[in-house]
PDB file of N, CA and C in Angstrom:
ATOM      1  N   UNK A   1     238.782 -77.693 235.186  1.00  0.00           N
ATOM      2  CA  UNK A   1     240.107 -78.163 235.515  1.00  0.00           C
ATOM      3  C   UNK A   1     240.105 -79.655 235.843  1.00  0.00           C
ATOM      4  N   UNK A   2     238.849 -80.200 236.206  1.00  0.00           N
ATOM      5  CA  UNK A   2     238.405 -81.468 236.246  1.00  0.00           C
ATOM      6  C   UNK A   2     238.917 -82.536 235.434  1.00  0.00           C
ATOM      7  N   UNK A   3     238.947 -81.994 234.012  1.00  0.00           N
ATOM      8  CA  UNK A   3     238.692 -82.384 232.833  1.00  0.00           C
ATOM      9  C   UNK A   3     239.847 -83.123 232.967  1.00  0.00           C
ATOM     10  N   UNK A   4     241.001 -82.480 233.043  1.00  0.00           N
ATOM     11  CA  UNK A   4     242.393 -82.537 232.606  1.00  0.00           C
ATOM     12  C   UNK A   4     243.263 -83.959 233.450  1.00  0.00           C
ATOM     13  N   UNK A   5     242.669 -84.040 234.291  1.00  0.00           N
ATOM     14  CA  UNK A   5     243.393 -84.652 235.214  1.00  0.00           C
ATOM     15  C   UNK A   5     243.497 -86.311 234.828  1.00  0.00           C
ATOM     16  N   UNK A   6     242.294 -87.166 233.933  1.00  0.00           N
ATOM     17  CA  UNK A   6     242.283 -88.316 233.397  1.00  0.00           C
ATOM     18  C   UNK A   6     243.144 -88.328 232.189  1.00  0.00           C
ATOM     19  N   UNK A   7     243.025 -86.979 231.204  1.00  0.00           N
ATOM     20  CA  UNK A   7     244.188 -86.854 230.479  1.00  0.00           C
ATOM     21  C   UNK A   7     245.532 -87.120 230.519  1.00  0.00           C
ATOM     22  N   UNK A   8     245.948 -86.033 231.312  1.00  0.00           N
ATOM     23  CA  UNK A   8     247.351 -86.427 232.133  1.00  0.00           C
ATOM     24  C   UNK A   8     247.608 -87.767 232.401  1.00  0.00           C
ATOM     25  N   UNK A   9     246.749 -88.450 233.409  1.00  0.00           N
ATOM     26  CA  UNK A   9     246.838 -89.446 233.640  1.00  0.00           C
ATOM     27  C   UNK A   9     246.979 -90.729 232.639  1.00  0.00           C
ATOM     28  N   UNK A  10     246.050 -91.083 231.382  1.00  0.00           N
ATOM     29  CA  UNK A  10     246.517 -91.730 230.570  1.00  0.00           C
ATOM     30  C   UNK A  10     247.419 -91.173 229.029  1.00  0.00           C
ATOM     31  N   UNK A  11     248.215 -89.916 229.795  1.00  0.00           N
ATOM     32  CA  UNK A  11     249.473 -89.912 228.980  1.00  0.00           C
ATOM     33  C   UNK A  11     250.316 -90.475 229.855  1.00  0.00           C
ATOM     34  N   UNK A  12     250.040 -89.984 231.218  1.00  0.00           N
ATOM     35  CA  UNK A  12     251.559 -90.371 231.644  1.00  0.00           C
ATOM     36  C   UNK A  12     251.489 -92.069 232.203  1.00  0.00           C
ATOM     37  N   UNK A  13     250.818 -92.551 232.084  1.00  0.00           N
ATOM     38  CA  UNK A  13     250.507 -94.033 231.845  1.00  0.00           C
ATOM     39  C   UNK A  13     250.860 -94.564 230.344  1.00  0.00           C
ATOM     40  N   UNK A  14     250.399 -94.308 229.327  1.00  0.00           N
ATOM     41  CA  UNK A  14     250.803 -94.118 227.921  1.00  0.00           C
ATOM     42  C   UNK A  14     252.087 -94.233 227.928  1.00  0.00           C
ATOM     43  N   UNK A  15     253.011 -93.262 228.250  1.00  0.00           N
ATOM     44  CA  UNK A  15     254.560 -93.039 228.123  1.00  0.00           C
ATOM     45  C   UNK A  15     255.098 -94.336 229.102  1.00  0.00           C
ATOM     46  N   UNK A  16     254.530 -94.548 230.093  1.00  0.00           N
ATOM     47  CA  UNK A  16     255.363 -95.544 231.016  1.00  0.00           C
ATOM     48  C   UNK A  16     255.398 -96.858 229.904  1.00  0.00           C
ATOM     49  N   UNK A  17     254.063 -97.159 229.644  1.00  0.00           N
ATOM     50  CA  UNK A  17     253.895 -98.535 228.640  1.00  0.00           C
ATOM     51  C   UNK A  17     255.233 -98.355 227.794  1.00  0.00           C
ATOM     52  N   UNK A  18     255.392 -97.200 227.258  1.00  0.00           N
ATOM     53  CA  UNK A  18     256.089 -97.346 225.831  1.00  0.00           C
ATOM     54  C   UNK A  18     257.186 -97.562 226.365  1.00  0.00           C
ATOM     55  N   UNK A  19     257.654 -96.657 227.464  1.00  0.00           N
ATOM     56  CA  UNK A  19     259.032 -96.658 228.062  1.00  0.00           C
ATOM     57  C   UNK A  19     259.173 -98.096 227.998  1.00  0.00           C
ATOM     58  N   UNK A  20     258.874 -98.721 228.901  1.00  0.00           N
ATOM     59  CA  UNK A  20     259.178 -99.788 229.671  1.00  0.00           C
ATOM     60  C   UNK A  20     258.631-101.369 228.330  1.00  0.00           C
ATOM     61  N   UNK A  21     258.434-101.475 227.474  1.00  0.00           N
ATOM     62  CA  UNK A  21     258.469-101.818 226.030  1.00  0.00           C
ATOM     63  C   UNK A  21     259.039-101.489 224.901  1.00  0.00           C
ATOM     64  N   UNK A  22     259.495-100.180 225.095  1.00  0.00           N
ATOM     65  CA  UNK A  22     260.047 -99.638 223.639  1.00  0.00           C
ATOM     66  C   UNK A  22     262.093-100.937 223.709  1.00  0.00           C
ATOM     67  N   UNK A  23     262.531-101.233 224.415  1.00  0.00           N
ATOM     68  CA  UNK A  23     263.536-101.933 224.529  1.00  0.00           C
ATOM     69  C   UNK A  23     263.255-103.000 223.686  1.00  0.00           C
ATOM     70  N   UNK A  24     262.087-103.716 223.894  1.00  0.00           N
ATOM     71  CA  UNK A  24     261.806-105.120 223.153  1.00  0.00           C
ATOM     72  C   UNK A  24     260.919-105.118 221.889  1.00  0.00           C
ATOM     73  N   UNK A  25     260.886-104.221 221.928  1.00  0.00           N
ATOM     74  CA  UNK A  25     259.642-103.634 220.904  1.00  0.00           C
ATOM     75  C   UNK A  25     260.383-103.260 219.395  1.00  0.00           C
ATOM     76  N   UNK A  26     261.342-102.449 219.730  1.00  0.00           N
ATOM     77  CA  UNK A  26     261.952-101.450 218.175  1.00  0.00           C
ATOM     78  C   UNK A  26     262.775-102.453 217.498  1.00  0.00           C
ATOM     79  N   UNK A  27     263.559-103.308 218.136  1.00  0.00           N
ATOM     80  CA  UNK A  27     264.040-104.305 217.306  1.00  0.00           C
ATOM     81  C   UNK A  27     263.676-105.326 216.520  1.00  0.00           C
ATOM     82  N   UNK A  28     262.542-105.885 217.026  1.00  0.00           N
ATOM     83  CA  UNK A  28     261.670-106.315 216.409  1.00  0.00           C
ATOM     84  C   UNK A  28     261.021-105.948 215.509  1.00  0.00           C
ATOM     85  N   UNK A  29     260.293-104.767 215.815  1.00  0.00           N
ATOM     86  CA  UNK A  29     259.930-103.597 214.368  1.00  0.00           C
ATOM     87  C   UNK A  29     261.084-103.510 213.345  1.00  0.00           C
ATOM     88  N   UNK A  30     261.955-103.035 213.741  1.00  0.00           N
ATOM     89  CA  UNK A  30     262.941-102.451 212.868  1.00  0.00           C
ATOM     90  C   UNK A  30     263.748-103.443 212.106  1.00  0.00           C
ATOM     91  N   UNK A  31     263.448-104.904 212.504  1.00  0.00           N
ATOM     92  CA  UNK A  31     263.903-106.404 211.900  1.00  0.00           C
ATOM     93  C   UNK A  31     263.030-106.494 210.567  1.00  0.00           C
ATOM     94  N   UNK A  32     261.900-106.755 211.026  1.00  0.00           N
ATOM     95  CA  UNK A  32     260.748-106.897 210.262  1.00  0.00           C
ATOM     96  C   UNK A  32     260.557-105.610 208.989  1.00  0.00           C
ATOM     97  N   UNK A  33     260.524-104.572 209.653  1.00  0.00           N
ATOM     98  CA  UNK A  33     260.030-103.386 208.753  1.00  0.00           C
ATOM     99  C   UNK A  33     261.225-102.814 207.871  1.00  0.00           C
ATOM    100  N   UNK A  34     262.563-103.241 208.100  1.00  0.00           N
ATOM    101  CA  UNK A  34     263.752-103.003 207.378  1.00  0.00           C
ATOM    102  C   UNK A  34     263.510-103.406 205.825  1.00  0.00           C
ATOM    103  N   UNK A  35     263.036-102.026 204.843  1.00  0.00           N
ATOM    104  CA  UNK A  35     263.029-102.354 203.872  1.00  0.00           C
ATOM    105  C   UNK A  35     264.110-101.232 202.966  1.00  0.00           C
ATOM    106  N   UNK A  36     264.422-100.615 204.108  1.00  0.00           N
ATOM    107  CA  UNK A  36     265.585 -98.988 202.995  1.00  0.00           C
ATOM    108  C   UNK A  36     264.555 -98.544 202.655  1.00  0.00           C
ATOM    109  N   UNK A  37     265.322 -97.748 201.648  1.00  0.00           N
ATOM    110  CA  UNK A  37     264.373 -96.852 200.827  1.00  0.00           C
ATOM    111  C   UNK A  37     263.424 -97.673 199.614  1.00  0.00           C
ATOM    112  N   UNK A  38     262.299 -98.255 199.785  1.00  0.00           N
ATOM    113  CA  UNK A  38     261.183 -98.960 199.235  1.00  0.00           C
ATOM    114  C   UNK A  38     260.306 -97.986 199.309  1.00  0.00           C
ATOM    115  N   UNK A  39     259.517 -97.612 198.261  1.00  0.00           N
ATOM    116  CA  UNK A  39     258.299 -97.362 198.179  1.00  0.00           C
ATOM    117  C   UNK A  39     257.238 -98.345 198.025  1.00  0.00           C
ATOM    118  N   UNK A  40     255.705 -97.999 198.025  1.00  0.00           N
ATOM    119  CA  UNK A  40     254.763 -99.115 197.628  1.00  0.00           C
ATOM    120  C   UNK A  40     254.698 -99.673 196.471  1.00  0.00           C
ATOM    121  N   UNK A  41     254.697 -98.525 195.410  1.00  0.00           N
ATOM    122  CA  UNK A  41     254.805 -99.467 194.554  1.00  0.00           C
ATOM    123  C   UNK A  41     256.198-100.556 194.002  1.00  0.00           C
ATOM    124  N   UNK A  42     257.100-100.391 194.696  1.00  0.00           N
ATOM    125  CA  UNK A  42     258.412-101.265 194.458  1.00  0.00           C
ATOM    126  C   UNK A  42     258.336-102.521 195.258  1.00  0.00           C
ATOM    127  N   UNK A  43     257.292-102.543 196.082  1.00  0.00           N
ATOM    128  CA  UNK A  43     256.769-103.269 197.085  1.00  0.00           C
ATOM    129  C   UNK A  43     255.846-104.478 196.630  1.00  0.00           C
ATOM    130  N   UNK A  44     255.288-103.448 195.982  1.00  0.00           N
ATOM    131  CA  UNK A  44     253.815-104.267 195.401  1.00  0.00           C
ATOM    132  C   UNK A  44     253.911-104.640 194.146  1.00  0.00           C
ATOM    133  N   UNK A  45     255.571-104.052 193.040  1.00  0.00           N
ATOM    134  CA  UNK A  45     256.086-104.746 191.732  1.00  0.00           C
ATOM    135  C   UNK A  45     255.098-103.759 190.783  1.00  0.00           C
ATOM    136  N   UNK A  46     254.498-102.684 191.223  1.00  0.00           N
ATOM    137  CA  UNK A  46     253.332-101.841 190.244  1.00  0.00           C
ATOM    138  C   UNK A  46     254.304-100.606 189.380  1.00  0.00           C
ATOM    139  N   UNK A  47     253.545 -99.965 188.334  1.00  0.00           N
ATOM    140  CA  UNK A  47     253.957 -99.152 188.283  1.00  0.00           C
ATOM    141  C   UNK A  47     253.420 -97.985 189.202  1.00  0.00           C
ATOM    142  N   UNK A  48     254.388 -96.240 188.891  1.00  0.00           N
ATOM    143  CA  UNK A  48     254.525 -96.049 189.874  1.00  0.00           C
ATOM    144  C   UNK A  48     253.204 -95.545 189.741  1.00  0.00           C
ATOM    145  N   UNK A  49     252.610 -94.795 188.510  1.00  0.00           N
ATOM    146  CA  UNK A  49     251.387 -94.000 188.022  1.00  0.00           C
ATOM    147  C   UNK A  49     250.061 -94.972 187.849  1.00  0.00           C
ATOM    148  N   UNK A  50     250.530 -95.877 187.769  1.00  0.00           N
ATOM    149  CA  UNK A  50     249.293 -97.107 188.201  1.00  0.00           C
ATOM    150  C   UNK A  50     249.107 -96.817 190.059  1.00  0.00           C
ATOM    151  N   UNK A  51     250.208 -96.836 190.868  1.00  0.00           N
ATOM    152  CA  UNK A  51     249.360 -96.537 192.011  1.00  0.00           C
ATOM    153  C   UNK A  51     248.590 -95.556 192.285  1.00  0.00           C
ATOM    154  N   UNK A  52     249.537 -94.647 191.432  1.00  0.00           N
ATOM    155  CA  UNK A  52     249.214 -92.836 192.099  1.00  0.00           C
ATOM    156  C   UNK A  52     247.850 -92.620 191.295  1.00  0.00           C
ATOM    157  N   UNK A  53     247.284 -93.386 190.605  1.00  0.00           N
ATOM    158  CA  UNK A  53     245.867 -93.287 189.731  1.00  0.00           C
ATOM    159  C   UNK A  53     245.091 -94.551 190.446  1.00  0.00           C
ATOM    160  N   UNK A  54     245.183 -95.546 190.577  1.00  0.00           N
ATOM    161  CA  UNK A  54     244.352 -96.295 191.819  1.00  0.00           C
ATOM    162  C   UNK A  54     244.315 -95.254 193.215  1.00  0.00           C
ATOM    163  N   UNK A  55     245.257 -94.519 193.754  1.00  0.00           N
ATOM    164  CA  UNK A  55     244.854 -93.936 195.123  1.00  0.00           C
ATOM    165  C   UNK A  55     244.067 -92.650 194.920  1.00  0.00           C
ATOM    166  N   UNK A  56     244.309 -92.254 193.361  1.00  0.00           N
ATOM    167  CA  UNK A  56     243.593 -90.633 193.115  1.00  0.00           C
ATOM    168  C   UNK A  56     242.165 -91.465 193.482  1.00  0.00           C
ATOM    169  N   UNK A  57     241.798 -92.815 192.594  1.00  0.00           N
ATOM    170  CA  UNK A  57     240.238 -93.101 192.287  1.00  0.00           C
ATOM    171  C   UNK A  57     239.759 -93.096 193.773  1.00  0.00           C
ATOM    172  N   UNK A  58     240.728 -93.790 194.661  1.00  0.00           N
ATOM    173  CA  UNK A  58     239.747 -94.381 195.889  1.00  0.00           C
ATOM    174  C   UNK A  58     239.744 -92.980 196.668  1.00  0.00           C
ATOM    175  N   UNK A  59     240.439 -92.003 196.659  1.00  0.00           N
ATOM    176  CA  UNK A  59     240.103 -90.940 197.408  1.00  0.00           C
ATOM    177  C   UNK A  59     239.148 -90.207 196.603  1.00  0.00           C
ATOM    178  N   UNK A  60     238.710 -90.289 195.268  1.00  0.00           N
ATOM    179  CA  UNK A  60     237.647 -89.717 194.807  1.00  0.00           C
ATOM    180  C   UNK A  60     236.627 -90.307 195.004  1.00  0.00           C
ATOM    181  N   UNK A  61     236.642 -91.207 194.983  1.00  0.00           N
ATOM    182  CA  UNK A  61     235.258 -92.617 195.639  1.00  0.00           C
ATOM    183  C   UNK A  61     234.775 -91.742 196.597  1.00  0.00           C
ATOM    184  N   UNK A  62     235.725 -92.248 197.534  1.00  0.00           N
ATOM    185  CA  UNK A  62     235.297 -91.863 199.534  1.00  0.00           C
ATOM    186  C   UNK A  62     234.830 -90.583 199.680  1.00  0.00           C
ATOM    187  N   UNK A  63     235.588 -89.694 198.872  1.00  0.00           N
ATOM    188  CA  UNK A  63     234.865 -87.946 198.565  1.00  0.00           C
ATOM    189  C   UNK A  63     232.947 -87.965 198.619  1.00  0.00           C
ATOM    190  N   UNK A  64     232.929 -88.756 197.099  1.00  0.00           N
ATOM    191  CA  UNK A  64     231.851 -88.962 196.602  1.00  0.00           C
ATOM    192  C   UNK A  64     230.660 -89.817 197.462  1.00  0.00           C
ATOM    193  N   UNK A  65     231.029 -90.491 198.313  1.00  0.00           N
ATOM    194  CA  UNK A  65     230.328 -91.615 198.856  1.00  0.00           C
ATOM    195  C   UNK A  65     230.087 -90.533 200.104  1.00  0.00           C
ATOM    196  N   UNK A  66     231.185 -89.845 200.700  1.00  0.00           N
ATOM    197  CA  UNK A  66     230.587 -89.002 202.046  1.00  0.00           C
ATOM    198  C   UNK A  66     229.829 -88.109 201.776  1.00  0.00           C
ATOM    199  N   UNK A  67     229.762 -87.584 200.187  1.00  0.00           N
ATOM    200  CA  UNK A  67     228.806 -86.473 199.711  1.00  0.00           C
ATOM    201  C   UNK A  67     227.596 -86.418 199.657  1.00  0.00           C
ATOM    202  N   UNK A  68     227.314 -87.738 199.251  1.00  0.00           N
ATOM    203  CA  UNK A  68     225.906 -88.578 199.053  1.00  0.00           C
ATOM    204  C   UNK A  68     225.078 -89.195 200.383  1.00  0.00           C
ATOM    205  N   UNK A  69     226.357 -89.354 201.284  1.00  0.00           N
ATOM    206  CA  UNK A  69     225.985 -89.919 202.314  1.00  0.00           C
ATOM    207  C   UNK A  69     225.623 -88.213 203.441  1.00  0.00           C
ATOM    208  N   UNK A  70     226.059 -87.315 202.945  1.00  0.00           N
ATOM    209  CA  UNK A  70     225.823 -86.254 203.737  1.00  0.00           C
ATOM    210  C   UNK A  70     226.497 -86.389 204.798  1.00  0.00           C
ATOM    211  N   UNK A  71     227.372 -86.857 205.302  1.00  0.00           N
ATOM    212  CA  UNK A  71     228.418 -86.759 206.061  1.00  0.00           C
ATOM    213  C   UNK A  71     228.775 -85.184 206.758  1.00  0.00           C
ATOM    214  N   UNK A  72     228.612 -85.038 207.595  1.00  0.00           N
ATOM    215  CA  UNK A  72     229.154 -83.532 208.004  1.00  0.00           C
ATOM    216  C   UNK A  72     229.342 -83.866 209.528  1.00  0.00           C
ATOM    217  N   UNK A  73     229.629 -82.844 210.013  1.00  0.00           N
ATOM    218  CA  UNK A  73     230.165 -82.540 211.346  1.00  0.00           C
ATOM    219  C   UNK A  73     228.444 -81.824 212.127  1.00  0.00           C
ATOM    220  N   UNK A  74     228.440 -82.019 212.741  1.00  0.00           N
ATOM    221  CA  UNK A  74     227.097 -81.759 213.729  1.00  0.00           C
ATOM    222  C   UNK A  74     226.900 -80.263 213.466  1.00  0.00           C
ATOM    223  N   UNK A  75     227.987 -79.165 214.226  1.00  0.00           N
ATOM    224  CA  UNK A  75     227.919 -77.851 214.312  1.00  0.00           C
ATOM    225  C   UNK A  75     227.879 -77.169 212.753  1.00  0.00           C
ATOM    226  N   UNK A  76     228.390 -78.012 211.843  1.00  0.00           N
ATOM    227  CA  UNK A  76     228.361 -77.147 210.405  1.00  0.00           C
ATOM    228  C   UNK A  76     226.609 -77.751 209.942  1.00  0.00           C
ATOM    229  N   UNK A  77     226.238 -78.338 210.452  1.00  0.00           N
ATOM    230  CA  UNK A  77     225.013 -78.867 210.064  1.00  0.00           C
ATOM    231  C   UNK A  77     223.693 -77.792 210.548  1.00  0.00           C
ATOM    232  N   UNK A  78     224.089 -77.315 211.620  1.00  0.00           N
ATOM    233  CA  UNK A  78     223.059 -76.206 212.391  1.00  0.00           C
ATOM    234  C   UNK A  78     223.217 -74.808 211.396  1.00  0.00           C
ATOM    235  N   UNK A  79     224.069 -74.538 210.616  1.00  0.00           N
ATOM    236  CA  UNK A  79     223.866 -73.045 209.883  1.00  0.00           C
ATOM    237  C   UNK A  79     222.949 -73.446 209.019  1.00  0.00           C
TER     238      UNK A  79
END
C-alpha cells in the first residue's frame, strides 16, 4: 500500500501543473497547431501512398532490426 502513495502524489501534482497552465497553454497550441482537417501527407505536399509505403518500410525496418537485435521482454526470455 506503500507503493501507491508517490503515485497519487505525482498525479495529483501532475493535474495541478496542467490546471494552473492549461489557461496559457491551449491557445497558444491551438494558434500554432490550427491546421483543420490536414493530413501528413497534405502537409508534407506527398502523395498519399508514397507515405503509407515509406511508413509500411520503416515499421518493417524496426520489426526487423528488434528481431536481429533479440529484443524481448525479460520474463518471455526465461521460458
Amino acid at each position: 500500500m506503500d507503493y501507491l502513495i508517490p503515485g497519487l502524489l505525482g498525479f495529483f501534482t501532475g493535474a495541478l501543473i496542467f490546471g494552473a497552465i492549461y489557461p496559457d497553454l491551449m491557445p497558444a497550441l491551438t494558434a500554432v497547431a490550427n491546421y483543420g482537417a490536414a493530413s501528413l501527407p497534405d502537409m508534407l505536399n506527398l502523395s498519399t501512398w508514397l507515405t503509407v509505403v515509406v511508413f509500411v518500410e520503416m515499421v518493417v525496418l524496426l520489426l526487423y532490426v528488434l528481431e536481429k537485435k533479440k529484443v524481448a521482454r525479460q520474463d518471455k526470455l526465461a521460458e
